[in-house]
Structures are given as C-alpha cells and as structure tokens.
C-alpha atoms as a PDB file:
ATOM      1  CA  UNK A   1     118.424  57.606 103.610  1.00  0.00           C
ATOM      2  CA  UNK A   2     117.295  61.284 104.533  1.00  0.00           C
ATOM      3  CA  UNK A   3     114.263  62.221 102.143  1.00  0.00           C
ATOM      4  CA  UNK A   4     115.629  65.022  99.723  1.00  0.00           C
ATOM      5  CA  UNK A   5     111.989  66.483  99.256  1.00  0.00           C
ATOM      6  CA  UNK A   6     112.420  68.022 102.678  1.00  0.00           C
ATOM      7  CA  UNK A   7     111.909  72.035 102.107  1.00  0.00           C
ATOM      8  CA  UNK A   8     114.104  74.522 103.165  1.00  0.00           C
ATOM      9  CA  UNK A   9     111.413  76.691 104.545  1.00  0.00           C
ATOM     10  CA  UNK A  10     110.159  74.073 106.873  1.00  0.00           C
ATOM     11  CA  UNK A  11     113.685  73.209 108.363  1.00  0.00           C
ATOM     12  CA  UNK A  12     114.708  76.620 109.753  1.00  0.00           C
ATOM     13  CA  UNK A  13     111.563  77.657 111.225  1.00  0.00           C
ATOM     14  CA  UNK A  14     112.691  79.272 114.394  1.00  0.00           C
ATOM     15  CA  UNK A  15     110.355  77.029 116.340  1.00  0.00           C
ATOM     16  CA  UNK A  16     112.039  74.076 115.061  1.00  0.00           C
ATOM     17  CA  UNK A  17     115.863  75.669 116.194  1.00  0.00           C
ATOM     18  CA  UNK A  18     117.619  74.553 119.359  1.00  0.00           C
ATOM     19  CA  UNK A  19     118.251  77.063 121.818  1.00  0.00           C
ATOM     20  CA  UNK A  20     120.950  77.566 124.473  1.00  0.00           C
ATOM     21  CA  UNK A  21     123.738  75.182 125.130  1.00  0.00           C
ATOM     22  CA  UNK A  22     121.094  72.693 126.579  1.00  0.00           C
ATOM     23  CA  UNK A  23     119.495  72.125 122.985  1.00  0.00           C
ATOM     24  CA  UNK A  24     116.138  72.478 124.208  1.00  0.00           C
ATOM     25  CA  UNK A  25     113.774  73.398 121.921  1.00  0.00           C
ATOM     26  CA  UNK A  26     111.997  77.121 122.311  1.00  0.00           C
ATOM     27  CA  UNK A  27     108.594  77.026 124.231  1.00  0.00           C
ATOM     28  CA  UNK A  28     105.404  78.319 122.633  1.00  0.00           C
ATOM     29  CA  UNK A  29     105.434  81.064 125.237  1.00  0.00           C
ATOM     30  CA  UNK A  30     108.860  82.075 124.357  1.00  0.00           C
ATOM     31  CA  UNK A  31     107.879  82.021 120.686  1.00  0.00           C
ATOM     32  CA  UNK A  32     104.827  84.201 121.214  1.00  0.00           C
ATOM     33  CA  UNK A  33     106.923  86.890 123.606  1.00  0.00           C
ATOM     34  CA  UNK A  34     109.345  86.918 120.534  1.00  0.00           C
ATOM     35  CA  UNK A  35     107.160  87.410 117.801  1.00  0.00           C
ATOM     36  CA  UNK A  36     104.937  89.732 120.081  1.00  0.00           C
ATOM     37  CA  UNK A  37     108.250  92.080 120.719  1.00  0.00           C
ATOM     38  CA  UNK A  38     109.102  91.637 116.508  1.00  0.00           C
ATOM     39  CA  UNK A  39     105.685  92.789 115.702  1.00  0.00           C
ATOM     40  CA  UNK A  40     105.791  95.830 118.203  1.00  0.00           C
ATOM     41  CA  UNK A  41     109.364  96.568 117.262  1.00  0.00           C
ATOM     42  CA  UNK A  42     108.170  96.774 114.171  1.00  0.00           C
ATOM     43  CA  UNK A  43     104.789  98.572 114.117  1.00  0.00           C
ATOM     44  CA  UNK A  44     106.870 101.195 116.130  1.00  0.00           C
ATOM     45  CA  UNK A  45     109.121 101.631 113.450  1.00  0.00           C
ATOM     46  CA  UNK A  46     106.741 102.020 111.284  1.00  0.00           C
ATOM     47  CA  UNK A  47     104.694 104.554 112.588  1.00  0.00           C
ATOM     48  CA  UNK A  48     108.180 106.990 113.503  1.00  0.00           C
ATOM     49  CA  UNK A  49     109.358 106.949 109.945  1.00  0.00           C
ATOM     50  CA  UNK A  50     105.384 106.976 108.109  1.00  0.00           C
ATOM     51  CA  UNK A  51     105.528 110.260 110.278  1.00  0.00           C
ATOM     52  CA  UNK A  52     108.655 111.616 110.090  1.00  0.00           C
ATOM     53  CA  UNK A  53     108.385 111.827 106.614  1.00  0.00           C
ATOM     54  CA  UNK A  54     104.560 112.722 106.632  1.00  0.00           C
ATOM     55  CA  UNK A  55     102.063 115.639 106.717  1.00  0.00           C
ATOM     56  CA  UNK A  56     104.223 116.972 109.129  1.00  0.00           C
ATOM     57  CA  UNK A  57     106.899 117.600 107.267  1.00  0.00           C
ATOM     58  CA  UNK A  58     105.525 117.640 104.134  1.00  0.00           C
ATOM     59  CA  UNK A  59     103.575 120.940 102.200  1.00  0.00           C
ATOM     60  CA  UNK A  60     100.273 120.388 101.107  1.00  0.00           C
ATOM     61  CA  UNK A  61     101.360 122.139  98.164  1.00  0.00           C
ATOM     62  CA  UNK A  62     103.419 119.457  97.007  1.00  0.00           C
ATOM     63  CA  UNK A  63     100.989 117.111  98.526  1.00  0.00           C
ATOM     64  CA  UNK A  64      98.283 118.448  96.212  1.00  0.00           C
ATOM     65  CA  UNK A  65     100.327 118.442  93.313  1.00  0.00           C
ATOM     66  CA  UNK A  66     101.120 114.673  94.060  1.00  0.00           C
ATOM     67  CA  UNK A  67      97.543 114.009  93.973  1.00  0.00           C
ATOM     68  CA  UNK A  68      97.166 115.955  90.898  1.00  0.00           C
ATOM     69  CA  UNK A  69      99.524 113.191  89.123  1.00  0.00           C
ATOM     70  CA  UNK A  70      97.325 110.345  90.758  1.00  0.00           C
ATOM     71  CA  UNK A  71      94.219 112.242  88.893  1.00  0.00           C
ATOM     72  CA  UNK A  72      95.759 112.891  85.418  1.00  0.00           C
ATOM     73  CA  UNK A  73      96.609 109.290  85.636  1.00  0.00           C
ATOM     74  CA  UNK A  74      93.443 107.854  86.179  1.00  0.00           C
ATOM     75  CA  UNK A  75      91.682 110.571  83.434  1.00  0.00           C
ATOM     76  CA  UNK A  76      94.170 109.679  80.564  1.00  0.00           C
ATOM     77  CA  UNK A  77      92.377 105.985  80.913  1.00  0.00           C
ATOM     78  CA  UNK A  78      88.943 107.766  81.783  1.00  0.00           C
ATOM     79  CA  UNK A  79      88.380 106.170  84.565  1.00  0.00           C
ATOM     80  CA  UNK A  80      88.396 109.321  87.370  1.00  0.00           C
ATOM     81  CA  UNK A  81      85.212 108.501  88.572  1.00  0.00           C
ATOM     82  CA  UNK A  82      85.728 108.851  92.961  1.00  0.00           C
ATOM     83  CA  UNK A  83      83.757 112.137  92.561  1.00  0.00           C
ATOM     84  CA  UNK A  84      80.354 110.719  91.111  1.00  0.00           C
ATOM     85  CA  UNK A  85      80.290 107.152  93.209  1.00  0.00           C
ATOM     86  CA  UNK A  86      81.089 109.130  96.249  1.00  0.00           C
ATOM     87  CA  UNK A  87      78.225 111.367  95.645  1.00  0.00           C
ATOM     88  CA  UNK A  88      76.418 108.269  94.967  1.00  0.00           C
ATOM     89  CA  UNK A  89      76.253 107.045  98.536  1.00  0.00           C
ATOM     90  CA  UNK A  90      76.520 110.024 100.272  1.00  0.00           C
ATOM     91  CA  UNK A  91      72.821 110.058 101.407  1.00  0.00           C
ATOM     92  CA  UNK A  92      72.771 106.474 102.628  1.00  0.00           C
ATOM     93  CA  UNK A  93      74.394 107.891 105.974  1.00  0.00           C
ATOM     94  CA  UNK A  94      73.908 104.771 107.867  1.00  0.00           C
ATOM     95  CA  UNK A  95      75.768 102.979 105.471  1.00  0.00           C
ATOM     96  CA  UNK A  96      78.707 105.433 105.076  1.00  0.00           C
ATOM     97  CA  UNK A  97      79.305 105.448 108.650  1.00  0.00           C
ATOM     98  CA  UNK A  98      79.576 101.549 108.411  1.00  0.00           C
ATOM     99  CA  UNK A  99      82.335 101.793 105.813  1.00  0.00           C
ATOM    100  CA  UNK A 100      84.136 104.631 107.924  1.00  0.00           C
ATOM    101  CA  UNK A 101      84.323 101.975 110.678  1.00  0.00           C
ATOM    102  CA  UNK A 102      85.279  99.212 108.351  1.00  0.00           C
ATOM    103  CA  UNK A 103      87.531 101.507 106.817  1.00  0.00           C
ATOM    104  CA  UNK A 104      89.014 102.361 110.446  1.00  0.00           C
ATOM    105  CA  UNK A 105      89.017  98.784 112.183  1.00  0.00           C
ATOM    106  CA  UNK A 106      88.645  96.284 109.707  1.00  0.00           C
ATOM    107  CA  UNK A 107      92.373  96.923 108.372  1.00  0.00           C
ATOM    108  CA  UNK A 108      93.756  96.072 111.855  1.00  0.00           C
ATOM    109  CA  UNK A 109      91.278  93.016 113.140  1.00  0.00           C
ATOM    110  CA  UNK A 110      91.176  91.372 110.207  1.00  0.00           C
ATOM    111  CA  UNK A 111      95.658  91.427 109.497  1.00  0.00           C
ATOM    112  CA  UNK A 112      96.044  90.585 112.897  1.00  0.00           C
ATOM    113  CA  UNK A 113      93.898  87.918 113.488  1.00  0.00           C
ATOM    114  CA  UNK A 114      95.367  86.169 110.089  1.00  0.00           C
ATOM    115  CA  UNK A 115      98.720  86.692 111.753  1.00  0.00           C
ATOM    116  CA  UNK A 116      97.519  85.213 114.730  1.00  0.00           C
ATOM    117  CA  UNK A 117      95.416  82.287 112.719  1.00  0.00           C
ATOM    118  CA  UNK A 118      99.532  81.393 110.890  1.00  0.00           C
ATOM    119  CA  UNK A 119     101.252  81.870 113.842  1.00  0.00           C
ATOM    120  CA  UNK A 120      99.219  78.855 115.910  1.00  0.00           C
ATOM    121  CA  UNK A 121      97.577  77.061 113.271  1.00  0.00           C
ATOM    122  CA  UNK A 122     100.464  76.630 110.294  1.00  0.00           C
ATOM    123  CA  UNK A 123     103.765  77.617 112.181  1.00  0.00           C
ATOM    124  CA  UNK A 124     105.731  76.276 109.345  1.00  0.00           C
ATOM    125  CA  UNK A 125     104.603  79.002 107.005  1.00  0.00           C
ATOM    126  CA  UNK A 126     104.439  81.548 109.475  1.00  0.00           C
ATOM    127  CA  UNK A 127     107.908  83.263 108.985  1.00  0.00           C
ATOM    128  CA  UNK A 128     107.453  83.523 105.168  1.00  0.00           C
ATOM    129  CA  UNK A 129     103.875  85.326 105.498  1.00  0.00           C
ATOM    130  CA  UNK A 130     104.946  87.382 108.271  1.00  0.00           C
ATOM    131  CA  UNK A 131     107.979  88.516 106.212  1.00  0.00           C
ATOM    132  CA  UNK A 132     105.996  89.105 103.317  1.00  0.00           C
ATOM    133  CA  UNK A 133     103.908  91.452 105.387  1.00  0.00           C
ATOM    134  CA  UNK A 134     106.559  93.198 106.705  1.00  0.00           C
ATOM    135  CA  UNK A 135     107.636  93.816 103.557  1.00  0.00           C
ATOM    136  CA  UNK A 136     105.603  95.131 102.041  1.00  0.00           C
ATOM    137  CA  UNK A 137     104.826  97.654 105.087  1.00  0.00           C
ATOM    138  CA  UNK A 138     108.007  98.637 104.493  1.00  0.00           C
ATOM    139  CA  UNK A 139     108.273  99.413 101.087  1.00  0.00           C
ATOM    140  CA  UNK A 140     105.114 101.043 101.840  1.00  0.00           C
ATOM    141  CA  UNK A 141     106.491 103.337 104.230  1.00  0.00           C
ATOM    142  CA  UNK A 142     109.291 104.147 101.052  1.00  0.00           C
ATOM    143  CA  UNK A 143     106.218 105.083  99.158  1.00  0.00           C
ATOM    144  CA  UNK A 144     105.031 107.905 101.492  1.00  0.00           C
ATOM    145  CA  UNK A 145     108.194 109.325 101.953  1.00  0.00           C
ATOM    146  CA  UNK A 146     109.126 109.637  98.050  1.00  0.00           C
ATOM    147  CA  UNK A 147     105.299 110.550  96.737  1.00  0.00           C
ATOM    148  CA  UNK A 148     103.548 111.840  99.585  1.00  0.00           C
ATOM    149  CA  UNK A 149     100.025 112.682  98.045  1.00  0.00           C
ATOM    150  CA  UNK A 150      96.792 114.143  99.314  1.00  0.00           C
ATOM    151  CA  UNK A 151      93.797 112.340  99.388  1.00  0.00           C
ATOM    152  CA  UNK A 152      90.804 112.756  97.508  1.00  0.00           C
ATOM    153  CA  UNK A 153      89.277 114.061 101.319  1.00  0.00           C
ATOM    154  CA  UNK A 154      91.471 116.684 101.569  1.00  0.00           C
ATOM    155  CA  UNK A 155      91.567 118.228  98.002  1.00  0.00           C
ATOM    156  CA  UNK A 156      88.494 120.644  98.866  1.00  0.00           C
ATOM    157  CA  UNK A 157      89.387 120.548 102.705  1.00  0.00           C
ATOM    158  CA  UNK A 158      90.640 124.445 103.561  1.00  0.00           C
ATOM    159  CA  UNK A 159      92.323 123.194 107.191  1.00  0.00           C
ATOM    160  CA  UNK A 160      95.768 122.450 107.916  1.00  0.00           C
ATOM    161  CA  UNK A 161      96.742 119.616 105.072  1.00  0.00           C
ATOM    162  CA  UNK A 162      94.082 120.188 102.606  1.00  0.00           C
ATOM    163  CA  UNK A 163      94.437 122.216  99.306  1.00  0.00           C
ATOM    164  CA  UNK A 164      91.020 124.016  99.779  1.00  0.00           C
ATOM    165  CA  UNK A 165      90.709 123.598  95.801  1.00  0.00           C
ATOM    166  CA  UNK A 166      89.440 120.452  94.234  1.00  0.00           C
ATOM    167  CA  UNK A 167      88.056 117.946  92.838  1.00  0.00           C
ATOM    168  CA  UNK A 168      85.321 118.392  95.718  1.00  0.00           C
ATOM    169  CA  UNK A 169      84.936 114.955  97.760  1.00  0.00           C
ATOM    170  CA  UNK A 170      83.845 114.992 100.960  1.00  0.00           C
ATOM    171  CA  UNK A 171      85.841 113.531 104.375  1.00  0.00           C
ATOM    172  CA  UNK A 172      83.038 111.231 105.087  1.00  0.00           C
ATOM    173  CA  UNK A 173      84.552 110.461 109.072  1.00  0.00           C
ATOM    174  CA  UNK A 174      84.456 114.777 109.095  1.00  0.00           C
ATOM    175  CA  UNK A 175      81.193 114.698 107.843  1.00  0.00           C
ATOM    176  CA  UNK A 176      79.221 111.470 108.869  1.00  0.00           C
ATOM    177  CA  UNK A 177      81.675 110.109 111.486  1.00  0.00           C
ATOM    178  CA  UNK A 178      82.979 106.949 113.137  1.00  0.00           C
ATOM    179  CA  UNK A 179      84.627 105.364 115.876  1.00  0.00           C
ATOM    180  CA  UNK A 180      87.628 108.186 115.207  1.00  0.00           C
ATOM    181  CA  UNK A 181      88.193 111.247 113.618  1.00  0.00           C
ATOM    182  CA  UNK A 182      91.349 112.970 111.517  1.00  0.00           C
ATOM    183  CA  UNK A 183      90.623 116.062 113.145  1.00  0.00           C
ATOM    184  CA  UNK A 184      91.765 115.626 116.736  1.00  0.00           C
ATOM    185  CA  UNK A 185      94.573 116.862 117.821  1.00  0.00           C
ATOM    186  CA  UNK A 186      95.369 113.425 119.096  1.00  0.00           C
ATOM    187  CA  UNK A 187      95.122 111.837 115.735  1.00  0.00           C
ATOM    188  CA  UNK A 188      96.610 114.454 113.996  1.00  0.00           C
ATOM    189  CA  UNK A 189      99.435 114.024 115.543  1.00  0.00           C
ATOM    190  CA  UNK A 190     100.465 110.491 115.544  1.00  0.00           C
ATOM    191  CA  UNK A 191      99.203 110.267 111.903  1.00  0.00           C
ATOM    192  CA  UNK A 192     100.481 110.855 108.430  1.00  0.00           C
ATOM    193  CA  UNK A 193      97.955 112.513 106.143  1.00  0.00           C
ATOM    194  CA  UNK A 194      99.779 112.501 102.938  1.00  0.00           C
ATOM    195  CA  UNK A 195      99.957 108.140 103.145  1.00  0.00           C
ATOM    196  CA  UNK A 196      98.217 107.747 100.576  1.00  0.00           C
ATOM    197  CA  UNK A 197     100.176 106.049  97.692  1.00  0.00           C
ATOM    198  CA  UNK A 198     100.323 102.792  98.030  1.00  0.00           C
ATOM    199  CA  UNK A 199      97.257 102.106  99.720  1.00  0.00           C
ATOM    200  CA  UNK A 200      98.724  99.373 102.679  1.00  0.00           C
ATOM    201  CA  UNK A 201      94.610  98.791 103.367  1.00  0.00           C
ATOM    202  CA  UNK A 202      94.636  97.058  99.662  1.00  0.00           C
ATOM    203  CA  UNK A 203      98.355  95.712 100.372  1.00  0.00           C
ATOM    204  CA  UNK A 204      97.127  93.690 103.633  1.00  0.00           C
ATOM    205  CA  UNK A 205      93.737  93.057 102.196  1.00  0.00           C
ATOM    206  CA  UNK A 206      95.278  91.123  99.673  1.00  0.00           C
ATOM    207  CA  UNK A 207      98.082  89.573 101.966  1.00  0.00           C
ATOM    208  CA  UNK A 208      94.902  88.607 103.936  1.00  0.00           C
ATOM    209  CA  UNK A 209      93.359  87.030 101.046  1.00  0.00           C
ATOM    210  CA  UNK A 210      96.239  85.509  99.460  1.00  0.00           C
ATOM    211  CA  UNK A 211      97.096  83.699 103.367  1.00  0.00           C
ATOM    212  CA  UNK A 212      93.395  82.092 103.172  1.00  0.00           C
ATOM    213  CA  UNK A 213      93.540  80.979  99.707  1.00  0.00           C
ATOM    214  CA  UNK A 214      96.605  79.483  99.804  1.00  0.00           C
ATOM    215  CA  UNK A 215      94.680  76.914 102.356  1.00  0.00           C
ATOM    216  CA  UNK A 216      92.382  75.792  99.337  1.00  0.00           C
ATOM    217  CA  UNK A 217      88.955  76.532 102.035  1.00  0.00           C
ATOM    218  CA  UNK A 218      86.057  75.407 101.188  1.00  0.00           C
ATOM    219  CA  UNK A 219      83.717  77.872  98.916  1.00  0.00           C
ATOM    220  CA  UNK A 220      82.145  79.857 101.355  1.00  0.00           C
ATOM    221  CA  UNK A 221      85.452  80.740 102.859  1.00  0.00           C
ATOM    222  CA  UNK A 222      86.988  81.297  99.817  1.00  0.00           C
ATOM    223  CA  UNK A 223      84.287  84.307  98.634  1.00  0.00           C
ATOM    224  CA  UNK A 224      84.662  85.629 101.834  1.00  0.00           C
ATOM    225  CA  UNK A 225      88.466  86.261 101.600  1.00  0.00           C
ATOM    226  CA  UNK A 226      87.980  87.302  97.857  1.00  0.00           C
ATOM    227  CA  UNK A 227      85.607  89.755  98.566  1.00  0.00           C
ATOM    228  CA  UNK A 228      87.562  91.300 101.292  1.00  0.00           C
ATOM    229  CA  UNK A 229      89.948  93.158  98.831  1.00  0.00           C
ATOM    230  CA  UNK A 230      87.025  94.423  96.916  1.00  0.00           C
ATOM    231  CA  UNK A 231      85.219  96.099  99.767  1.00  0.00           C
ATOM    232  CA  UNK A 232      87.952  97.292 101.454  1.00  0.00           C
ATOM    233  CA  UNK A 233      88.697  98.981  98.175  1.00  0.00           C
ATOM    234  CA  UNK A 234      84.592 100.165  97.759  1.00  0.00           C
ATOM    235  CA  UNK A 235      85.222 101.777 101.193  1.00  0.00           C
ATOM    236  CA  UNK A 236      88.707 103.298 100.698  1.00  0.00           C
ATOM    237  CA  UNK A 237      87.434 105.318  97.809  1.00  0.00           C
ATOM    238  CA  UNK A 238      83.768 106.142  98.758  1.00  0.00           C
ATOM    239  CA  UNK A 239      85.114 107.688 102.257  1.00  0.00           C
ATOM    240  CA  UNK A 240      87.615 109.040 100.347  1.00  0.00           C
ATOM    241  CA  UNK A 241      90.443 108.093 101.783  1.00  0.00           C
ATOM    242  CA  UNK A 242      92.274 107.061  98.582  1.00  0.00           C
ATOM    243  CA  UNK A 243      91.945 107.333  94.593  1.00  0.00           C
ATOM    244  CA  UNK A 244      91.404 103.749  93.201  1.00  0.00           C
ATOM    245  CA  UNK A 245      95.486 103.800  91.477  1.00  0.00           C
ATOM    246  CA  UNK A 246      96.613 103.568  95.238  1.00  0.00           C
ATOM    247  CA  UNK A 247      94.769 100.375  95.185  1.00  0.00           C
ATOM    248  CA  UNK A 248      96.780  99.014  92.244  1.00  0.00           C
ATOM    249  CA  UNK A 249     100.178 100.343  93.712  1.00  0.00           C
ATOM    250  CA  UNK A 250      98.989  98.420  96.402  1.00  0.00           C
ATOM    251  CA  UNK A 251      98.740  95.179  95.263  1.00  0.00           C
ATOM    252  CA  UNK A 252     102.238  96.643  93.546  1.00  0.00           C
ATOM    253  CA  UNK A 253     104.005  96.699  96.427  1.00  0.00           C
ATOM    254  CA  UNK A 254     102.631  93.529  97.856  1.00  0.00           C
ATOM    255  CA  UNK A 255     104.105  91.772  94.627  1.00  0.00           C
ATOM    256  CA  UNK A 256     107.395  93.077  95.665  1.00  0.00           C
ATOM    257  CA  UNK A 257     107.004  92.429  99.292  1.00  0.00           C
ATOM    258  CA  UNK A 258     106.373  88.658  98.297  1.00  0.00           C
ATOM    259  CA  UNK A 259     110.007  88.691  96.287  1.00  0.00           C
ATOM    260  CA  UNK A 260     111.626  90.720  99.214  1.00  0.00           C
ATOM    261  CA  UNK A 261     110.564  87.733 101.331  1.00  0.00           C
ATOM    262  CA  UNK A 262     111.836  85.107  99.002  1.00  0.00           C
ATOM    263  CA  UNK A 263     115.223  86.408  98.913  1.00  0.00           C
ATOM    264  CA  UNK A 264     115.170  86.659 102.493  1.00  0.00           C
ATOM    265  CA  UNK A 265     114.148  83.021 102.877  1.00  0.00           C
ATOM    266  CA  UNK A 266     116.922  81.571 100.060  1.00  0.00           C
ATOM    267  CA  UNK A 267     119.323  83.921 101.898  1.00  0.00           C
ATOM    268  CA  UNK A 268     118.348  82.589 105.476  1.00  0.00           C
ATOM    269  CA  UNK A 269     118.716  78.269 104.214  1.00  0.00           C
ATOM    270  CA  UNK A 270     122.440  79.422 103.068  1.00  0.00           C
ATOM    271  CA  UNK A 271     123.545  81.304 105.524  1.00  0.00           C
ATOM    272  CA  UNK A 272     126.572  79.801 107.736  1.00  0.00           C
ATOM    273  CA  UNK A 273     125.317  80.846 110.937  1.00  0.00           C
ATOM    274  CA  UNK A 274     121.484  78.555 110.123  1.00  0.00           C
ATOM    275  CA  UNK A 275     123.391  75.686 108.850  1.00  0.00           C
ATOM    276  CA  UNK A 276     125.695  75.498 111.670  1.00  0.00           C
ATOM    277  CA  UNK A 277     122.329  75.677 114.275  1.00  0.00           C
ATOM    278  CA  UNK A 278     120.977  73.032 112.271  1.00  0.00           C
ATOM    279  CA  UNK A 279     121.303  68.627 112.532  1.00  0.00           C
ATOM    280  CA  UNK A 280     123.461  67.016 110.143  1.00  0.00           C
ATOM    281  CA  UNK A 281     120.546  65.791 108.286  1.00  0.00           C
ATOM    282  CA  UNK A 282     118.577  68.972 107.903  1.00  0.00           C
ATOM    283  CA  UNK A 283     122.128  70.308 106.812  1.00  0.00           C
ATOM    284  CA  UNK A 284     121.953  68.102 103.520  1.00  0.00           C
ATOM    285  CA  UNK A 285     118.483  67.918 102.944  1.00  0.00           C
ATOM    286  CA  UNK A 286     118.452  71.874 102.621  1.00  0.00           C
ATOM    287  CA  UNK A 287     121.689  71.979 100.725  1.00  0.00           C
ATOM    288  CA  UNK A 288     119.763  69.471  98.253  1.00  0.00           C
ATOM    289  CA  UNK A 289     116.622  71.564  98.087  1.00  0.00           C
ATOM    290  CA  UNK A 290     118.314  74.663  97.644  1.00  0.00           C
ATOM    291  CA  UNK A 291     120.300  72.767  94.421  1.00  0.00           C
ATOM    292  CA  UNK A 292     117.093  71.240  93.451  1.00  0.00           C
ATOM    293  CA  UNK A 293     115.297  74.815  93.599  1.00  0.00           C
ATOM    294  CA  UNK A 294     118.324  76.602  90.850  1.00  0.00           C
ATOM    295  CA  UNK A 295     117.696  73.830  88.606  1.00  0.00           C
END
C-alpha cells in the first residue's frame, strides 16, 4: 500500500525526475549547470527590464513627486523621521561606511549563499524557495516600473536624477563612501535610481530569514536571521537609500511572491506533462495529496 502522506512538493522535485529515454536520474553537476543558467537567465532579466523602465527613462520630476507620496504617507501616521536618525549617525563615519558596505554586499552574499545552503543541503524544498524568490524579484521589478520614486539620497541631490529640493538627506556612499559609488559612469549606467519602492533588500532579507527559520535552528541562529531584516532595514534608511514604507512594501511583495509560488507548485503536481514523467505510485500519491490539500 503506497503511503498517501507523501507530498506533492517532494515528488516532482526536478532532481527526483528521470531524464532521457535511458531513465537515468539527473547528476548533481547537471542540476547545478541548470539552476546556475536559471539563476543567470534570470538575474539578466532582471536587470534589462529594472532598467529599461528606470532612471533612464524615467523624469526625476515624476520621480520626486513619487517620493513626495512615500513622505505624505509616512507624516499622516507621524512617523517621517529618516531626516533626524540620519543626522543622528552621520558623525560616526566609521560606522556609516560599514553600513554602506553592508548595504552594498550584504544583500547579495547573504541571498546567495541561502540559495546555495537549499540547493545542497534541503533539495526537496529548494524549488519552492527559489520560486518564491523569484517571485517576488519579479513583482518587484513591476513595482519600479509603475511607481518609480526617488530616494531620500537624491531629494536634495542637484545632479542628473536628483530633485535638488528636499527633505535634505545626505548620499552617505557620495559623502562617506564604500566599496562602490552611484556616481560612476559605470554604475550609473547599469543601474536604476528610481528602484526604490518595494525595497527587494527588505524582500530578500526576509526571504533569508524566513528560509532559516523554517529549519527551527537553535537560538543563536535564530537571532541572527531575525536580526538580519532589522539591520538591513537600519542601514537602508540611515544611508538613505530608502524611506522605511519601502520596507513594508517589501515584506508586501514577498507575501505575494510566497502565493505566486504556491500556485505555481499546485499548478506544477497537476499538470499532464509532470504526471506523465512521474512512476505510477508517485502518480496516486500526488493525486491523493492534492485531494487531501482542497479538503
């Protein structure tokens, strides 16, 4: 008798498939190549239409304006306060260039290596985190191109994409610097200034989080991915690199990114084409889950 508690999710991991006539199943190598060509696909993808429908394209005017709305939102709840704490730290220079290098790196390392970490340590939930992330990226990427906004850096900035009005807050990577800078020509032009809203840093610092937790670690562990979120979002707004309502449209879009992924997953088990690739008995015992889940 085949076990009916058998989940879906488990049973068409692509690892677990049968490739080519032969039925042999995929190598580790061959999985890595394909995820490896997915991701860059992807991150490719991302970055042509985050520009395409960024600061290049965009006028600061309406940029400004944008971030106008993000401000009149956070003073009808008085809580517009990225003006005072960034003036706050401003003097601790040592410690704002630390946050402009967290703010720079951290996002990257940090996503990756929690990609990496699923990929080789917990393949069966690998596909449903990974298209979680992707995801959200991409309803990120809707965000920019439908409410492209100027961040609090730029509202006082008089170059290119800034407003050269206010509220005054200071580009702290201009100003104190980093490993990287907005201003070259290099950056500038492979970057979209007005992606502000959502803020993706909060989006994948929670992803991040939510991938760690989801382990039940012990309590160290577990501090150390809650407090991720929270200083990434202590060092988006003190460099100034987002208003703290990007953080919650953040962890916005992330909620959606998670249902995206669902759908995709209850639409993958149904599909003829993965039922057909699959044994007889992982054919029934996902047909039972899947009735089991609607109940």
């Amino acid at each position: 008798m085949v076990p009916t508690s058998l989940h879906a999710s488990h049973e068409i991991r692509g690892a677990d498939l049968p490739v080519g006539g032969g039925g042999r199943p995929r190598t580790r190598a061959r999985r890595v190549a394909a995820e490896l060509a997915f991701i860059g696909v992807f991150y490719l993808a991302y970055s042509a239409t985050r520009n395409r429908f960024g600061s290049a394209f965009v006028s600061p005017s309406v940029a400004y304006d944008n971030a106008h709305t993000i401000i009149a939102m956070e003073r009808s709840v008085g809580l517009f306060f990225e003006t005072e704490l960034q003036t706050f730290f401003l003097g601790w220079r040592p410690f704002i260039w630390s946050l402009n290098v967290f703010y720079g790196t951290f996002h990257f390392i940090v996503t990756g290596a929690t990609l990496a970490w699923l990929f080789l340590k917990l393949p069966d939930q690998y596909r449903r985190w990974r298209n979680t992330l992707a995801a959200t990226t991409a309803l990120g990427i809707v965000g920019f191109s439908l409410f492209p906004v100027m961040p609090p850096r730029l509202l006082a900035d008089c170059g290119a994409y800034g407003a050269c009005a206010g509220p005054a807050l200071v580009d702290t990577i201009a100003e104190v610097g980093g490993l990287w800078t907005f201003d070259s020509q290099a950056m500038e032009s492979v970057s979209n200034q007005y992606a502000a809203v959502p803020s993706l840093h909060i989006a994948w610092s929670l992803w991040c989080a939510a991938v760690v937790l989801s382990r039940r670690p012990g309590r160290w562990v577990r501090v150390a991915a809650m407090a991720y979120p929270i200083v990434t979002l202590f060092a988006v707004v003190v460099t100034a690199n987002h208003y703290w309502l990007d953080a919650v449209f953040g962890g916005l879009v992330l909620a959606a990114g998670a249902a995206v992924a669902g759908l995709v997953e209850r639409w993958a088990v149904t599909t003829p084409v993965a039922l057909i690739r699959q044994p007889a008995y992982c054919v029934a015992a996902t047909a039972e889950d899947v009735r089991n889940r609607k109940r």
